[in-house]
N, C-alpha and C. Protein backbone atom coordinates (compact mmCIF):
# COMPACT_ATOMS: atom_id res chain seq x y z
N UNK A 1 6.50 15.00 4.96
CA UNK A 1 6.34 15.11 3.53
C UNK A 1 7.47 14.39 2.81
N UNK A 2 7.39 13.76 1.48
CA UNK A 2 7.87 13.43 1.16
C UNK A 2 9.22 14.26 0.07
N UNK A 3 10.21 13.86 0.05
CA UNK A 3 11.67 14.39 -0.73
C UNK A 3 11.47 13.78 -2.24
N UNK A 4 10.87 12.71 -2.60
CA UNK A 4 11.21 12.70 -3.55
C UNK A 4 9.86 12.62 -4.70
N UNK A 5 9.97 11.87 -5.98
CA UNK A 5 8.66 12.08 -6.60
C UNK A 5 7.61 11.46 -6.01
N UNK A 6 6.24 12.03 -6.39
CA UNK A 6 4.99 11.34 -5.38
C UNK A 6 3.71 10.97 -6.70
N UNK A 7 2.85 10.84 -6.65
CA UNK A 7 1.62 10.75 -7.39
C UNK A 7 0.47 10.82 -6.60
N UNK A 8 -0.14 11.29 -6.94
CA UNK A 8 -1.99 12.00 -6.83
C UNK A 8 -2.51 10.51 -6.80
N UNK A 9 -3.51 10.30 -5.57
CA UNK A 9 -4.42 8.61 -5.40
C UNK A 9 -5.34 8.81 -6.60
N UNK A 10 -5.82 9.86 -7.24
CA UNK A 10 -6.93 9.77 -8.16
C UNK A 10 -6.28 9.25 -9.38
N UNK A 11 -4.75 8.95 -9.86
CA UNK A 11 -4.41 8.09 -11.02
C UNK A 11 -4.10 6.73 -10.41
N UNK A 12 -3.81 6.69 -9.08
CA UNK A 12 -4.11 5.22 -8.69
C UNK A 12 -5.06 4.46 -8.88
N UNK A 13 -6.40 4.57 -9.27
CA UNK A 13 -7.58 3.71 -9.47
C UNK A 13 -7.31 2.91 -10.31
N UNK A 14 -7.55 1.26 -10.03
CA UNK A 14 -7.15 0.28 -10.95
C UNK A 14 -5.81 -0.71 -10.69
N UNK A 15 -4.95 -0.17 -9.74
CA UNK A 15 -3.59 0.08 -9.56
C UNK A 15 -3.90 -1.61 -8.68
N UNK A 16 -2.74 -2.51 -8.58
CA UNK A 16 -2.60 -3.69 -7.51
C UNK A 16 -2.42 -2.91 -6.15
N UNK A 17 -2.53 -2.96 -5.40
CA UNK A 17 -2.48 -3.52 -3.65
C UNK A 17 -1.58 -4.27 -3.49
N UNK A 18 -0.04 -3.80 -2.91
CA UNK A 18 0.55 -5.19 -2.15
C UNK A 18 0.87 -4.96 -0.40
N UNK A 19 0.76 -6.18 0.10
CA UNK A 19 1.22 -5.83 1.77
C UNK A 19 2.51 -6.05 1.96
N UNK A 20 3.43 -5.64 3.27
CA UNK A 20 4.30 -5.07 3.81
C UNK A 20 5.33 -7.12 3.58
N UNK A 21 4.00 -8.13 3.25
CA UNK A 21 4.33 -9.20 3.34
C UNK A 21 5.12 -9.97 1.72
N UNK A 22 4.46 -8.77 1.05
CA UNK A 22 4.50 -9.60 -0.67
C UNK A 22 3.01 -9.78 -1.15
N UNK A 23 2.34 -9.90 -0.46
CA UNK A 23 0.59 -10.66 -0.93
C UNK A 23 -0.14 -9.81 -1.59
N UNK A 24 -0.70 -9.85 -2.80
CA UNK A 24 -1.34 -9.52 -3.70
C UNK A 24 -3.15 -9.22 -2.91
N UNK A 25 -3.34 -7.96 -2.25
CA UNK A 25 -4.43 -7.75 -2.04
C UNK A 25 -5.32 -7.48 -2.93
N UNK A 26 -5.63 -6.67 -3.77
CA UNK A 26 -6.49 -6.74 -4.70
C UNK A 26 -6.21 -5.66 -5.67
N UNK A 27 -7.08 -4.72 -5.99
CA UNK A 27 -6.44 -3.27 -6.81
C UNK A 27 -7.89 -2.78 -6.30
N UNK A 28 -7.05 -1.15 -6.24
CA UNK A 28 -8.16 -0.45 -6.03
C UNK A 28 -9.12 0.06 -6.51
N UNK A 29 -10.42 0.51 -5.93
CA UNK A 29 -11.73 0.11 -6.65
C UNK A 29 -11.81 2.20 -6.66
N UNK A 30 -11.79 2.19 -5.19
CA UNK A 30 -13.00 3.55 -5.19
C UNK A 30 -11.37 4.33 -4.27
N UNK A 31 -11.57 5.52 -4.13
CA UNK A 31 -10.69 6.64 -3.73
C UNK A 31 -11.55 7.05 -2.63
N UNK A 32 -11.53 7.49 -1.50
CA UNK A 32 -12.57 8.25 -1.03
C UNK A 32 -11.23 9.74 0.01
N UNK A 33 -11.94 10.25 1.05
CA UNK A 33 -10.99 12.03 1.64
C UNK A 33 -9.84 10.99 2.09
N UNK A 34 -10.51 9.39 2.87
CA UNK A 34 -9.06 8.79 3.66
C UNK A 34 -9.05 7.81 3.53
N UNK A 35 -9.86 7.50 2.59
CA UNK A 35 -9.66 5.63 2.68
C UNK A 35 -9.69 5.34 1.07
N UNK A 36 -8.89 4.33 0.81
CA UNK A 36 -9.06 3.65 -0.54
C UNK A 36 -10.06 2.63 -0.11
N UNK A 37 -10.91 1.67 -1.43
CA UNK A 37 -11.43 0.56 -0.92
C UNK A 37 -10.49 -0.48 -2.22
N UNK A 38 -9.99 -1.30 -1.64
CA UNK A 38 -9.38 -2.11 -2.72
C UNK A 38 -10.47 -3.45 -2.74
N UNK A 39 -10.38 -3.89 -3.85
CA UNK A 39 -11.12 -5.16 -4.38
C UNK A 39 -10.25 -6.33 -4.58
N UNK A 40 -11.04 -7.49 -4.21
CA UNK A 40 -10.06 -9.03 -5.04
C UNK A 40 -11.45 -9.81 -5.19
N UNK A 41 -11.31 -10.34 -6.12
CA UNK A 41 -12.34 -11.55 -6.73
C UNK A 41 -13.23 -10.98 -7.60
N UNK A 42 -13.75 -11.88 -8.68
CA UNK A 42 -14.37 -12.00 -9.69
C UNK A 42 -15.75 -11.72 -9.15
N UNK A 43 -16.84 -13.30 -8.54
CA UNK A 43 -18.10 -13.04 -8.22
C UNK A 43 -18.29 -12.51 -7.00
N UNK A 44 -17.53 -12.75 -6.02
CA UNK A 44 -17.46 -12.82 -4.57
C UNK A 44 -16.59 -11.93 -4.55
N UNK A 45 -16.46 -10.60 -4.47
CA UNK A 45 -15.46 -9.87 -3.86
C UNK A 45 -15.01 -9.56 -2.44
N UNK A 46 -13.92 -9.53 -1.80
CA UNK A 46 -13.37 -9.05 -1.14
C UNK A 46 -13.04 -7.85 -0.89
N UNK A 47 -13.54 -7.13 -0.11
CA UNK A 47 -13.45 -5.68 -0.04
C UNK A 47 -13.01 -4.93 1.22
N UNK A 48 -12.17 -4.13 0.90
CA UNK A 48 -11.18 -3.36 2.15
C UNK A 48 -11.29 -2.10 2.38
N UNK A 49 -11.56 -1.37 3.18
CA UNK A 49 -11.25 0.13 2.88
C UNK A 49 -10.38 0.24 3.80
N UNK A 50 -8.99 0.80 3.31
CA UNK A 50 -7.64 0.84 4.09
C UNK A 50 -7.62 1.98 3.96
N UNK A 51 -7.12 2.60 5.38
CA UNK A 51 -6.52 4.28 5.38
C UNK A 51 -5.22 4.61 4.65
N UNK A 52 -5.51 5.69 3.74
CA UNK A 52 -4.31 6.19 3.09
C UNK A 52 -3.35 6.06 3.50
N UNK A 53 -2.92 6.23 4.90
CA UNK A 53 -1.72 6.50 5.59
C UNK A 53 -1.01 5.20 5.82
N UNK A 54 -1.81 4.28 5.34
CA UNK A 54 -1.23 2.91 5.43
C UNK A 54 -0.23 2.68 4.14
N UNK A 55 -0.07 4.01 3.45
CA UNK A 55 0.51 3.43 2.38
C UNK A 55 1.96 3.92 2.13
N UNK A 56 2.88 2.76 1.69
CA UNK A 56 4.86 3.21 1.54
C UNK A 56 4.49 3.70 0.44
N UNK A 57 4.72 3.16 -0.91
CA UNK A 57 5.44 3.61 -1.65
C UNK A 57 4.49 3.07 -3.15
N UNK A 58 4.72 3.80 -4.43
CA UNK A 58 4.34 3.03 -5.66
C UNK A 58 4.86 2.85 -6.29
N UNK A 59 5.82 1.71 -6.75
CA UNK A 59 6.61 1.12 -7.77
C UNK A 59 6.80 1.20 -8.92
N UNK A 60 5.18 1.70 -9.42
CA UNK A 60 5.27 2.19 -10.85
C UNK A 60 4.25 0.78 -11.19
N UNK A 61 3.90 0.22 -10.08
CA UNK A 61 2.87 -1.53 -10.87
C UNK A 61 2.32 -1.85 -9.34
N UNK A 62 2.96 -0.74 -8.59
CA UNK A 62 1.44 -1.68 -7.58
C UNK A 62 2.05 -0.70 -6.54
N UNK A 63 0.81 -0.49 -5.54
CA UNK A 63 0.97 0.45 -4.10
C UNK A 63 1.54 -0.89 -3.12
N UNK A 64 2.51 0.00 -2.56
CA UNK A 64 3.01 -1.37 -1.35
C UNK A 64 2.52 -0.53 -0.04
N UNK A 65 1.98 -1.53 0.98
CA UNK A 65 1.61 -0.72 2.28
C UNK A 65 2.03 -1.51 3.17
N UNK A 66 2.69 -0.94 4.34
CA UNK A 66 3.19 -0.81 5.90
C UNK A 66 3.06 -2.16 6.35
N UNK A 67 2.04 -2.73 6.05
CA UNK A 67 1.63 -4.06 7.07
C UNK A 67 1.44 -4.87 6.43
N UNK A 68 1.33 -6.41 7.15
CA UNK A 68 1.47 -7.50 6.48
C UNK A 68 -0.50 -7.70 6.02
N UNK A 69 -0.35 -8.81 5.75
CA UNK A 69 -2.06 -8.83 4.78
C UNK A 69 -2.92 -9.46 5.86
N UNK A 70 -2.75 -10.60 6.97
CA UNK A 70 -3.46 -11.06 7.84
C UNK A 70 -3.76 -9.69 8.54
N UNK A 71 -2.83 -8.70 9.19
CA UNK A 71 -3.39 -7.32 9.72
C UNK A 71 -4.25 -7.10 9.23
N UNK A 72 -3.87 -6.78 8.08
CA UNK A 72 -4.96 -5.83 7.38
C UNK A 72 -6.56 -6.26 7.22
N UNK A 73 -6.23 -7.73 6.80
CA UNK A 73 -7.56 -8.14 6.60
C UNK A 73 -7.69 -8.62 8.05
N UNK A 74 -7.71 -8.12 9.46
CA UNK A 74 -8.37 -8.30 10.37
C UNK A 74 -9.20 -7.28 10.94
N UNK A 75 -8.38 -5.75 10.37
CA UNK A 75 -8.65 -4.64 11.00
C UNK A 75 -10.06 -3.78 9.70
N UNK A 76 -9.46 -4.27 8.59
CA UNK A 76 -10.21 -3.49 7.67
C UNK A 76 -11.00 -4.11 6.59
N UNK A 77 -11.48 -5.30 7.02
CA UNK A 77 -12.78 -5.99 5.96
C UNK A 77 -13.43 -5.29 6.05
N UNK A 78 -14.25 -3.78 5.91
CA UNK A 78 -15.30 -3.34 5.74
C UNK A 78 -15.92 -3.49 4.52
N UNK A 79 -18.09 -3.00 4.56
CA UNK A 79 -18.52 -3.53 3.64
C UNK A 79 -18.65 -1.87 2.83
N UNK A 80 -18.22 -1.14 3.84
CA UNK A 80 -18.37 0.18 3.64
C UNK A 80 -17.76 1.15 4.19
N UNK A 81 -17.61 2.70 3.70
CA UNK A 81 -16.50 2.93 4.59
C UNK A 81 -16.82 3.39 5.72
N UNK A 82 -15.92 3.09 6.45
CA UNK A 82 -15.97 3.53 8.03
C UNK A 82 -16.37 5.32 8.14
N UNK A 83 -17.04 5.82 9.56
CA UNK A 83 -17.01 6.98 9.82
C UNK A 83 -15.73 7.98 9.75
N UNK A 84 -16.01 9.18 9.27
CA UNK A 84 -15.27 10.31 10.30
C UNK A 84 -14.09 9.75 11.07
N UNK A 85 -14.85 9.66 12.33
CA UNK A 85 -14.49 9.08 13.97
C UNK A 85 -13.72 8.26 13.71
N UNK A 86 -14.56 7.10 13.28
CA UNK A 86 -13.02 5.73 13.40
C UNK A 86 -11.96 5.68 12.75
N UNK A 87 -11.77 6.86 11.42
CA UNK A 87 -10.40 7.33 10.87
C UNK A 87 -9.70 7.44 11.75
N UNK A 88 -10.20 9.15 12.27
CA UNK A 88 -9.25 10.42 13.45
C UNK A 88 -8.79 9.01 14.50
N UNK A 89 -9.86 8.35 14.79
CA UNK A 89 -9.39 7.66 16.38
C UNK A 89 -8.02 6.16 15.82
N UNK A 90 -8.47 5.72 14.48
CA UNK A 90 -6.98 4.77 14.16
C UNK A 90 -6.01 5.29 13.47
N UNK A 91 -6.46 6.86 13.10
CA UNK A 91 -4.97 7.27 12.89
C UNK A 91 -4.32 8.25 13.66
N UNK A 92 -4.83 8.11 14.79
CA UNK A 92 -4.09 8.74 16.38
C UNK A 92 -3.11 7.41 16.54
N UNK A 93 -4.20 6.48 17.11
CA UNK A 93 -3.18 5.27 17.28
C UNK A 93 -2.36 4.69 16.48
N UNK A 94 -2.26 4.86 15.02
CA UNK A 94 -1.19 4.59 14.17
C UNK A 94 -0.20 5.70 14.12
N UNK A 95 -0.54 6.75 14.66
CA UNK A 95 1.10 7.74 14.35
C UNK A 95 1.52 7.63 15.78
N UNK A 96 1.09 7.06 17.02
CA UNK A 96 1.98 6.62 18.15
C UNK A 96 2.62 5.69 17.36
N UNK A 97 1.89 4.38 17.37
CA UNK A 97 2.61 3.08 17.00
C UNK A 97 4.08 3.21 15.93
N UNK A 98 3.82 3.93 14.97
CA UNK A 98 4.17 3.93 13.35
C UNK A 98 5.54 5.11 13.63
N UNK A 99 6.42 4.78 14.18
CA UNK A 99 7.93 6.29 14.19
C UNK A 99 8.30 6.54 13.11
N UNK A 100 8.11 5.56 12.05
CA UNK A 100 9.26 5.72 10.80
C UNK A 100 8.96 7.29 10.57
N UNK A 101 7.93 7.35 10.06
CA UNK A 101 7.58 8.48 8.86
C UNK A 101 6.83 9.39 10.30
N UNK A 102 7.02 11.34 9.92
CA UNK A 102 6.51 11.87 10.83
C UNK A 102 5.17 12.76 10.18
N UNK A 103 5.53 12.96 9.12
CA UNK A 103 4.21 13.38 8.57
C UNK A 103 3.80 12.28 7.27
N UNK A 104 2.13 12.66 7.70
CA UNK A 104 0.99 11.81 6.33
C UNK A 104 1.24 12.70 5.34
N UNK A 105 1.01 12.41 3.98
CA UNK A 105 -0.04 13.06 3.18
C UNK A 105 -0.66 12.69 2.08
N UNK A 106 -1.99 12.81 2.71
CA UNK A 106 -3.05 11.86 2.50
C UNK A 106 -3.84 12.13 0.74
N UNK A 107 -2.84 13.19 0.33
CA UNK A 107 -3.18 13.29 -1.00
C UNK A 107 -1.87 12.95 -1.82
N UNK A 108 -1.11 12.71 -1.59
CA UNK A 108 -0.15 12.03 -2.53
C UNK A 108 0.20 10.69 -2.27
N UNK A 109 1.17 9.89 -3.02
CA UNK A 109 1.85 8.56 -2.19
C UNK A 109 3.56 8.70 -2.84
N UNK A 110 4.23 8.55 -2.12
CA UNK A 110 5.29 8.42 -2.75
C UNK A 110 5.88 7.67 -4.05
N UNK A 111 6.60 7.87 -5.01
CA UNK A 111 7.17 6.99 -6.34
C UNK A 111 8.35 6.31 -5.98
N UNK A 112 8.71 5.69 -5.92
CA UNK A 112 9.87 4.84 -5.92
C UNK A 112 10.32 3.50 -6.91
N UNK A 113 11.56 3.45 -7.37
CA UNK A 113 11.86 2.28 -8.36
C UNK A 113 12.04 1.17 -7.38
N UNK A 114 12.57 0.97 -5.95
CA UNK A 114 12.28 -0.07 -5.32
C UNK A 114 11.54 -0.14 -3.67
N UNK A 115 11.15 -1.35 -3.41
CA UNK A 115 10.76 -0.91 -1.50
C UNK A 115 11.57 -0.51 -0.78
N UNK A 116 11.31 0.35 0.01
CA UNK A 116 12.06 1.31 1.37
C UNK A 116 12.42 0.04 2.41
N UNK A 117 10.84 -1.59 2.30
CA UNK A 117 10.76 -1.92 3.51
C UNK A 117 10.06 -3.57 3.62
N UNK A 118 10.45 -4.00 3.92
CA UNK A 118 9.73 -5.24 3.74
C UNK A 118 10.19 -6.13 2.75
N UNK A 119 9.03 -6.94 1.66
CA UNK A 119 9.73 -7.91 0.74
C UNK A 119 9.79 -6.75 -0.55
N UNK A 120 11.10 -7.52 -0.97
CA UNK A 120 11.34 -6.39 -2.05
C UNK A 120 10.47 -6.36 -3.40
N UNK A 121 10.13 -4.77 -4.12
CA UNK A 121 9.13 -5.19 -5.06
C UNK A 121 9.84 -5.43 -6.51
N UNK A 122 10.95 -5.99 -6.17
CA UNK A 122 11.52 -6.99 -7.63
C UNK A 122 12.32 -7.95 -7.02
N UNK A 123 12.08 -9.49 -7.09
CA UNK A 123 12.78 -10.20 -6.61
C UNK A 123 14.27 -10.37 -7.23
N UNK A 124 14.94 -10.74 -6.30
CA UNK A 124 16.43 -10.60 -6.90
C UNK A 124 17.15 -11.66 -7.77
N UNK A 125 17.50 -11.40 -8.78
CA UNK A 125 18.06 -12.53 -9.43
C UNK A 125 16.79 -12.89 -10.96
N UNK A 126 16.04 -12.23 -10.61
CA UNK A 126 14.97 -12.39 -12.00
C UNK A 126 15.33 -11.39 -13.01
N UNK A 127 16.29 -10.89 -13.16
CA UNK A 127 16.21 -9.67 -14.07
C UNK A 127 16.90 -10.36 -15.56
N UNK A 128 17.07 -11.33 -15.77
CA UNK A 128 17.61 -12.19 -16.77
C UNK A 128 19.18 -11.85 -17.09
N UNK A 129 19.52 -10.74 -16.41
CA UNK A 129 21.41 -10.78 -16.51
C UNK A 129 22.29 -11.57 -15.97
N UNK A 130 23.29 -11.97 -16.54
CA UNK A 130 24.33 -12.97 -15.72
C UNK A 130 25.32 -12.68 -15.47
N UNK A 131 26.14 -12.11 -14.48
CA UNK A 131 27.07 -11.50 -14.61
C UNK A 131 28.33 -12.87 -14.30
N UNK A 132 29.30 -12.90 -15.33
CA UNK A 132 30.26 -13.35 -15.79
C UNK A 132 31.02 -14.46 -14.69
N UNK A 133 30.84 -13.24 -13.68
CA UNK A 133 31.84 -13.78 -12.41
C UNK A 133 30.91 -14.66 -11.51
N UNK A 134 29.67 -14.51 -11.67
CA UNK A 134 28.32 -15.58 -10.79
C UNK A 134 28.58 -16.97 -11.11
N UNK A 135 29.05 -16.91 -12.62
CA UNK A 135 29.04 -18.72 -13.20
C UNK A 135 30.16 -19.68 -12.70
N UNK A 136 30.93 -19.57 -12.04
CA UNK A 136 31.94 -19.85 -11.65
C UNK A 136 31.58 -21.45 -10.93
């Protein structure tokens, strides 16, 4: 469980998608008990249903999750969501694989002002301050 503030997935709807890489997956469409389905594209959508548990942290402007975006979009292009079964059975094999974190929970996501992990979700040096001693 998480220590610090968290948020409820049902005010996530609408929210960006980013991977563990930086890449702008899409924003999410539908909520479902374990899977989000996130969307990208206008006529042609792209559609994902990623397990909750895939997810770090929310920035306050976009959900960041665990893995990079080629993963993801190898394991989870679905057109629909997966069973029951193929949850329980990839999220057995993701809490072997996955040590960081020891418990899910699959109804909140954590809040955070920056990433725990991966590319950071404010790049550095964009914040328009100059500090005095940099100009040198």
């Amino acid at each position: 469980m998480s220590e610090g503030p968290t948020i409820l997935w049902g005010m996530l709807k609408g929210k960006k998608v980013k991977t563990n890489d930086g890449k702008d997956l899409g924003k999410i469409d539908k909520i479902s008990q374990n899977y989000v389905r996130v969307e990208k594209g206008v006529v042609k959508k792209d559609k994902f249903w990623i397990p909750k548990y895939y997810a770090d942290s929310y920035d306050g402007k976009a959900i960041w999750l665990t893995e990079e975006e080629e993963t993801l979009r190898s394991k989870f292009h679905y057109g629909k969501e997966p069973p029951q079964e193929q949850f329980q059975q990839d999220f057995d094999s993701f809490k072997k694989s996955y040590r960081k974190k020891k418990d899910w929970d699959l109804e909140k996501v954590d809040v955070t002002k920056e990433r725990r992990s991966g590319v950071p979700s404010k790049p550095k040096g964009k914040s328009g301050y100059k500090d005095i001693r940099d100009l040198r």
